[in-house]
N, C-alpha and C. Protein backbone atom coordinates (compact mmCIF):
# COMPACT_ATOMS: atom_id res chain seq x y z
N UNK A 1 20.24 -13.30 8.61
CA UNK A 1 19.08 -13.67 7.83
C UNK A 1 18.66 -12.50 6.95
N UNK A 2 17.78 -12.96 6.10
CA UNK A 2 17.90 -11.70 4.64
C UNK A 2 16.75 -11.19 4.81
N UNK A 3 16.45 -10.26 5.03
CA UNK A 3 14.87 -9.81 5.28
C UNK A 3 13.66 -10.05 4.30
N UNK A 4 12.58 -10.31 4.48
CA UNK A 4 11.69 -10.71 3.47
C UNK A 4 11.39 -9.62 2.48
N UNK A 5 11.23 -9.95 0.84
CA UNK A 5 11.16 -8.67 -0.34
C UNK A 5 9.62 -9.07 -0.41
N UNK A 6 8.95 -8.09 -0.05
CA UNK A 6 7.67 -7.59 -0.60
C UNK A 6 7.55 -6.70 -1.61
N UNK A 7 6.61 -6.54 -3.09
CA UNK A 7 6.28 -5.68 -3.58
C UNK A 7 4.89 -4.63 -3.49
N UNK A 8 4.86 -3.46 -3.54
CA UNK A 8 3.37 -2.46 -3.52
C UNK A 8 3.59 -1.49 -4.68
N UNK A 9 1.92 -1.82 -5.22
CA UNK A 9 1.68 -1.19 -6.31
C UNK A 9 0.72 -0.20 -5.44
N UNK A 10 0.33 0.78 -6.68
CA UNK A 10 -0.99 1.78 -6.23
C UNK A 10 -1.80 1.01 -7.66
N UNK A 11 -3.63 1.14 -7.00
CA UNK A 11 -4.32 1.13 -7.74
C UNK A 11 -5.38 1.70 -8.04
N UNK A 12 -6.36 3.00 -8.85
CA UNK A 12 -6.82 3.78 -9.13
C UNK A 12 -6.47 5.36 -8.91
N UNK A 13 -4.97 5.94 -8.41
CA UNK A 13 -4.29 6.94 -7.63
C UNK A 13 -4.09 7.82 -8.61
N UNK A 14 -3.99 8.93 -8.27
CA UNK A 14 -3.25 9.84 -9.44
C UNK A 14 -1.56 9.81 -9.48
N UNK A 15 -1.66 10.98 -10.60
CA UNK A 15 0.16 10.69 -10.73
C UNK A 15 0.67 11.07 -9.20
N UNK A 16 0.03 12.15 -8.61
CA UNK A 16 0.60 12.68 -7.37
C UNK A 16 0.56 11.79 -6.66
N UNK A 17 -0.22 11.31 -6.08
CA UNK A 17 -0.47 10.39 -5.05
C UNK A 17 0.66 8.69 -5.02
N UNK A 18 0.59 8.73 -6.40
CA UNK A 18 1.73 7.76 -6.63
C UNK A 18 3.42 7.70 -6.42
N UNK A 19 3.45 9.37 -6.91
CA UNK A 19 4.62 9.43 -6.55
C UNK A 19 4.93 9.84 -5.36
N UNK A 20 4.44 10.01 -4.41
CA UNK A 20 4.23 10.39 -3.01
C UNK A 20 4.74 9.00 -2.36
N UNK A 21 3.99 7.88 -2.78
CA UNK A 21 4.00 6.66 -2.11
C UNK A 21 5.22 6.23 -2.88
N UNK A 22 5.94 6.65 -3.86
CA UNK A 22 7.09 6.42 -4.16
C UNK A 22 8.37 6.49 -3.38
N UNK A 23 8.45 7.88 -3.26
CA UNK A 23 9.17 8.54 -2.69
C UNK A 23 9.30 8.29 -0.78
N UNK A 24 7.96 8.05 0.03
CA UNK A 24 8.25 7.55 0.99
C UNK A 24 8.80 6.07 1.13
N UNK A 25 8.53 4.96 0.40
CA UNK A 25 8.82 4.07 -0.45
C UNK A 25 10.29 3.77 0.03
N UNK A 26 11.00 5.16 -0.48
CA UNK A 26 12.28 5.17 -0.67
C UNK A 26 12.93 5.42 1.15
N UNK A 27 12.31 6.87 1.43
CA UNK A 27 12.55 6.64 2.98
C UNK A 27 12.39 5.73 4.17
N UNK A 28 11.08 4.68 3.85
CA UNK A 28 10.75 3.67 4.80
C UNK A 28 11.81 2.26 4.80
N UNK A 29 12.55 2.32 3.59
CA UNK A 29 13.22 1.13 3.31
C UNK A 29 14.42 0.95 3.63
N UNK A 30 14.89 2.17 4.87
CA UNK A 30 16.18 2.20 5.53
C UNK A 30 16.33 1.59 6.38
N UNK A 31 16.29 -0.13 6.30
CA UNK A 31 16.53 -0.56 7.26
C UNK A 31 14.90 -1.56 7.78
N UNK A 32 14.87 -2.35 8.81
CA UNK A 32 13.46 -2.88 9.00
C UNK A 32 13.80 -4.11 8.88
N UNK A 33 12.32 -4.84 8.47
CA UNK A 33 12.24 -6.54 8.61
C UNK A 33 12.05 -7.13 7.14
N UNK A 34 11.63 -6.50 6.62
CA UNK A 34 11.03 -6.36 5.03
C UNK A 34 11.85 -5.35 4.20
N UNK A 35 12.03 -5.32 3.05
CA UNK A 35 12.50 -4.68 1.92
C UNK A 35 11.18 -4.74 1.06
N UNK A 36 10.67 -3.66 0.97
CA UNK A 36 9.63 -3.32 0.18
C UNK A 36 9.96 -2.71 -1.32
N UNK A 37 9.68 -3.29 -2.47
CA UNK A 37 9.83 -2.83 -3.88
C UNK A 37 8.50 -2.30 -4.76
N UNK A 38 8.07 -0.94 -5.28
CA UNK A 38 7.84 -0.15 -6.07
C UNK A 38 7.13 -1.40 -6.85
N UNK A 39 6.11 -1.72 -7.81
CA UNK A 39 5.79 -2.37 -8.59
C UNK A 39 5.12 -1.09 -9.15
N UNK A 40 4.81 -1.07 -10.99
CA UNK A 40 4.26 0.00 -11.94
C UNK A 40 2.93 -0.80 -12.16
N UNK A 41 3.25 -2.14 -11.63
CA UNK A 41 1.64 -2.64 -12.61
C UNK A 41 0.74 -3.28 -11.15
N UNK A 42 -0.37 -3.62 -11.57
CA UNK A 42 -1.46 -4.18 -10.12
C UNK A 42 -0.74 -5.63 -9.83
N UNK A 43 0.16 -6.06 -10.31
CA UNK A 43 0.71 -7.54 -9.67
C UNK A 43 1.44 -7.47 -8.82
N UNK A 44 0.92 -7.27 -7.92
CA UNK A 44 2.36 -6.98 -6.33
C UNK A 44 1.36 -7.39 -5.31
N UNK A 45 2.52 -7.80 -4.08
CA UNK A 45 1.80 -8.70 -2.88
C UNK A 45 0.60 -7.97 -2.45
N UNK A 46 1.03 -6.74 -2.15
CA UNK A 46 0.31 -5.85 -1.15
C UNK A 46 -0.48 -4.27 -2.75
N UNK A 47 -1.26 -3.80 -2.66
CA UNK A 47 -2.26 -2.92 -3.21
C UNK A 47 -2.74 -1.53 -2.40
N UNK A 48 -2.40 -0.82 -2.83
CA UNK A 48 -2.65 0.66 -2.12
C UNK A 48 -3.93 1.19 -3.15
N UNK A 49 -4.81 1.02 -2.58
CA UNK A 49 -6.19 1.44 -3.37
C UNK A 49 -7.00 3.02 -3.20
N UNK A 50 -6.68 3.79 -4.07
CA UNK A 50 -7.63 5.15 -3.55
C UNK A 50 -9.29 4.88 -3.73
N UNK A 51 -9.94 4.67 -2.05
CA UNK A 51 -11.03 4.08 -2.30
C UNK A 51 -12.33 5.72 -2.59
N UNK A 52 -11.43 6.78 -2.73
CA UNK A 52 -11.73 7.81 -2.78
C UNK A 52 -12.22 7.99 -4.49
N UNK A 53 -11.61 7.63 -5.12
CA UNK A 53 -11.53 7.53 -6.62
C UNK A 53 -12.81 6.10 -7.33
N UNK A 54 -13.35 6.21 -7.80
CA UNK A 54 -14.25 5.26 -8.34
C UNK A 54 -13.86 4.60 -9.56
N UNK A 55 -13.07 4.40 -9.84
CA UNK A 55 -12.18 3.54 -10.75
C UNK A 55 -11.63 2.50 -10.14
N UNK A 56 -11.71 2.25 -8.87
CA UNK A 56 -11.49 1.37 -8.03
C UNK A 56 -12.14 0.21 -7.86
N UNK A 57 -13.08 -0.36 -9.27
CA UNK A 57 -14.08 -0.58 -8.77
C UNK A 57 -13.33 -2.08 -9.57
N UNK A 58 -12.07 -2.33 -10.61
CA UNK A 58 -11.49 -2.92 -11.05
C UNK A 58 -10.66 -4.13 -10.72
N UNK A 59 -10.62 -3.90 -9.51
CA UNK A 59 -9.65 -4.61 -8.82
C UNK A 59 -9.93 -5.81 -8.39
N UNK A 60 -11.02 -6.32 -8.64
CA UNK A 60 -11.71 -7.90 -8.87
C UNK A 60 -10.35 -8.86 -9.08
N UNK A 61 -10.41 -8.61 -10.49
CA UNK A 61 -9.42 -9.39 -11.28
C UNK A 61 -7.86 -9.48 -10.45
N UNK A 62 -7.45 -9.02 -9.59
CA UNK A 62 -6.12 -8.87 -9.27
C UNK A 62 -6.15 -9.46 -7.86
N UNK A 63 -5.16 -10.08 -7.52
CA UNK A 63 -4.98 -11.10 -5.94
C UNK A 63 -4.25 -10.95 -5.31
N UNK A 64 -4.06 -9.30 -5.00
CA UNK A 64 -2.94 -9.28 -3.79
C UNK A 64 -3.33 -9.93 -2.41
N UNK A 65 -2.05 -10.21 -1.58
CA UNK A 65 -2.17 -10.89 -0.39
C UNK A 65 -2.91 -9.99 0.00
N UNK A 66 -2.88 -8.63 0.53
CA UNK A 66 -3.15 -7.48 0.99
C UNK A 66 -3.72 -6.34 0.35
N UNK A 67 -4.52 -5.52 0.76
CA UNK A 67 -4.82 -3.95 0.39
C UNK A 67 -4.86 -3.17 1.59
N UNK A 68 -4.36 -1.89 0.88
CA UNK A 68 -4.35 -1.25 2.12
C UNK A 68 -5.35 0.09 0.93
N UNK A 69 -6.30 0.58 1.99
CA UNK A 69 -7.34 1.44 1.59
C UNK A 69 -6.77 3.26 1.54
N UNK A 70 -6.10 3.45 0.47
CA UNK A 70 -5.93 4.95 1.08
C UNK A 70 -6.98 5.95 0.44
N UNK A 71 -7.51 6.39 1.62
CA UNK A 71 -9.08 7.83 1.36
C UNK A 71 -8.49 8.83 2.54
N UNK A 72 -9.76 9.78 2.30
CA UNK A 72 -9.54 10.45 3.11
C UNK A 72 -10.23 10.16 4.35
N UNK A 73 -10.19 10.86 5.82
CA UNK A 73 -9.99 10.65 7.03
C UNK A 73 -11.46 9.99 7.08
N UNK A 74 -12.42 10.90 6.52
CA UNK A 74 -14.01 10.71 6.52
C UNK A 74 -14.89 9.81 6.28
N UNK A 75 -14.02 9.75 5.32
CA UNK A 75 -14.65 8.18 4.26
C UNK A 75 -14.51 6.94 4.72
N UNK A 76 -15.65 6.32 4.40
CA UNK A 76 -16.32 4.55 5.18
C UNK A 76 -14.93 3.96 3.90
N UNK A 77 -14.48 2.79 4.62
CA UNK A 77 -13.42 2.02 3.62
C UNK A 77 -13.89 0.49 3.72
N UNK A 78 -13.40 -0.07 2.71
CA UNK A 78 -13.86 -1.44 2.40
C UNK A 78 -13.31 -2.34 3.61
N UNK A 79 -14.37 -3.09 4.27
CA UNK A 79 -14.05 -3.99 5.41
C UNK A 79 -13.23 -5.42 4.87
N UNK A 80 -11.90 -5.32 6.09
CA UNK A 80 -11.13 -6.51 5.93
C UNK A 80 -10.01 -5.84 5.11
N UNK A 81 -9.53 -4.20 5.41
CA UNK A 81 -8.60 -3.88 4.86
C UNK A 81 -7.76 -2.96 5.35
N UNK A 82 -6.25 -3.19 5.07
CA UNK A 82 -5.75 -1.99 6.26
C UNK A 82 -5.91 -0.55 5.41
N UNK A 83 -5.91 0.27 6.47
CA UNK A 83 -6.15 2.09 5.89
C UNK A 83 -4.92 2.97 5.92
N UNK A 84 -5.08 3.94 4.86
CA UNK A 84 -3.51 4.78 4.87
C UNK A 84 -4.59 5.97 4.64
N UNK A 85 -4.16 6.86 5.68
CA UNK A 85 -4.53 8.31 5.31
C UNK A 85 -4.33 9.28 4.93
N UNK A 86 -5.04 9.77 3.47
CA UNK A 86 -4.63 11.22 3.04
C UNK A 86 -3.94 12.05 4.00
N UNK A 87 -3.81 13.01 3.60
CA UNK A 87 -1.82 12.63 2.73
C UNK A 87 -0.95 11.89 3.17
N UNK A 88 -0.32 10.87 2.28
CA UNK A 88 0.54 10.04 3.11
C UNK A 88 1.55 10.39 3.96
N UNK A 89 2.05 9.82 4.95
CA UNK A 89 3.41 10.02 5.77
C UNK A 89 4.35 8.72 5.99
N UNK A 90 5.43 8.90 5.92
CA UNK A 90 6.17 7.79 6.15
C UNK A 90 6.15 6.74 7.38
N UNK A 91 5.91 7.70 8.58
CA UNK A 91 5.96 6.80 9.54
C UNK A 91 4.57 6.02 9.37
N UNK A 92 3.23 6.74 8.85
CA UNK A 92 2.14 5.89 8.65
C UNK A 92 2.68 4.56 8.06
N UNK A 93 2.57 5.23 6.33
CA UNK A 93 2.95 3.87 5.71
C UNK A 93 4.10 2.88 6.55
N UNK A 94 5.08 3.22 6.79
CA UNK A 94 6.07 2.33 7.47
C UNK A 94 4.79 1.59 8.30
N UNK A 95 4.46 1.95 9.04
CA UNK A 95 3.19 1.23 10.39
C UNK A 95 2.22 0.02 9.48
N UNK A 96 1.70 0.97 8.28
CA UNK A 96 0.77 -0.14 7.85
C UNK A 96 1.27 -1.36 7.37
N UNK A 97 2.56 -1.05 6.81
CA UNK A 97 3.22 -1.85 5.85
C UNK A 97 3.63 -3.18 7.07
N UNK A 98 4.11 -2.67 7.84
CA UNK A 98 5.13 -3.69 8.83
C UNK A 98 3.43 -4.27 9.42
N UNK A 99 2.45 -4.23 9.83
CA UNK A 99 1.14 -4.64 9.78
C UNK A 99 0.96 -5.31 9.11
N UNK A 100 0.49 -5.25 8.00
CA UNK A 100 0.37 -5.86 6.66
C UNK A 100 1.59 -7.09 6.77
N UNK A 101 3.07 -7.21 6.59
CA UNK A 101 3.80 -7.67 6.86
C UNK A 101 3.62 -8.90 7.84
N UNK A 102 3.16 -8.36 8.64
CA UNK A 102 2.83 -9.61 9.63
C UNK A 102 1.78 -10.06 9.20
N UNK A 103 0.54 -9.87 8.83
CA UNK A 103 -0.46 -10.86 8.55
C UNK A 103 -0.20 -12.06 7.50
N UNK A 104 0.45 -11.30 6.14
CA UNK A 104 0.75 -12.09 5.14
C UNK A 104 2.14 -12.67 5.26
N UNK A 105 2.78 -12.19 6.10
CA UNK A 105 3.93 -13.37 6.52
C UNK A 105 3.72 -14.57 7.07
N UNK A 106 2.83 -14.26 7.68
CA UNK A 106 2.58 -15.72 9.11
C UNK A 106 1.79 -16.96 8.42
């Protein structure tokens, strides 16, 4: 059986932070239940939001299945959303993602 293709964008992030979630992106996708794909624009299943950044405030308009909230450790995050914590790590994201994964799969 072919594993399910999900896409994740970032939305309000800097260049760093983006390419961070790129690049693990690339390491988390060795293998798993899901094949996760890179999207450049806010139309993708799942949304990685820096709720740290106030430009965030945009994301009305856009309908991902999912968001996942990435701030830092301290910071209150928007309820009814999964969390990724400054600075990212792979095994995190891998965790949230396969999370995420299951809610909007089922």
């Amino acid at each position: 059986m072919m594993p399910t293709q999900y896409s994740v964008a970032c939305f309000a992030m800097d260049e760093r932070d983006v390419a961070l979630i790129k690049s693990l992106m690339g390491i988390i996708n060795k293998g798993g239940n899901a094949v996760w794909t890179f999207a450049d624009t806010g139309a993708a299943d799942v949304l990685i939001v820096d709720t740290d950044n106030r430009g965030h405030k945009g994301i009305k308009d856009m309908k991902p299945k999912a968001i996942i909230a990435y701030s830092s450790p301290d910071n209150t995050l928007i309820p009814n959303t999964f969390v990724l914590t400054k600075p990212a790590r792979a095994r995190e994201l891998m965790d949230v993602l396969d999370t995420v994964r299951a809610k909007i799969g089922a």
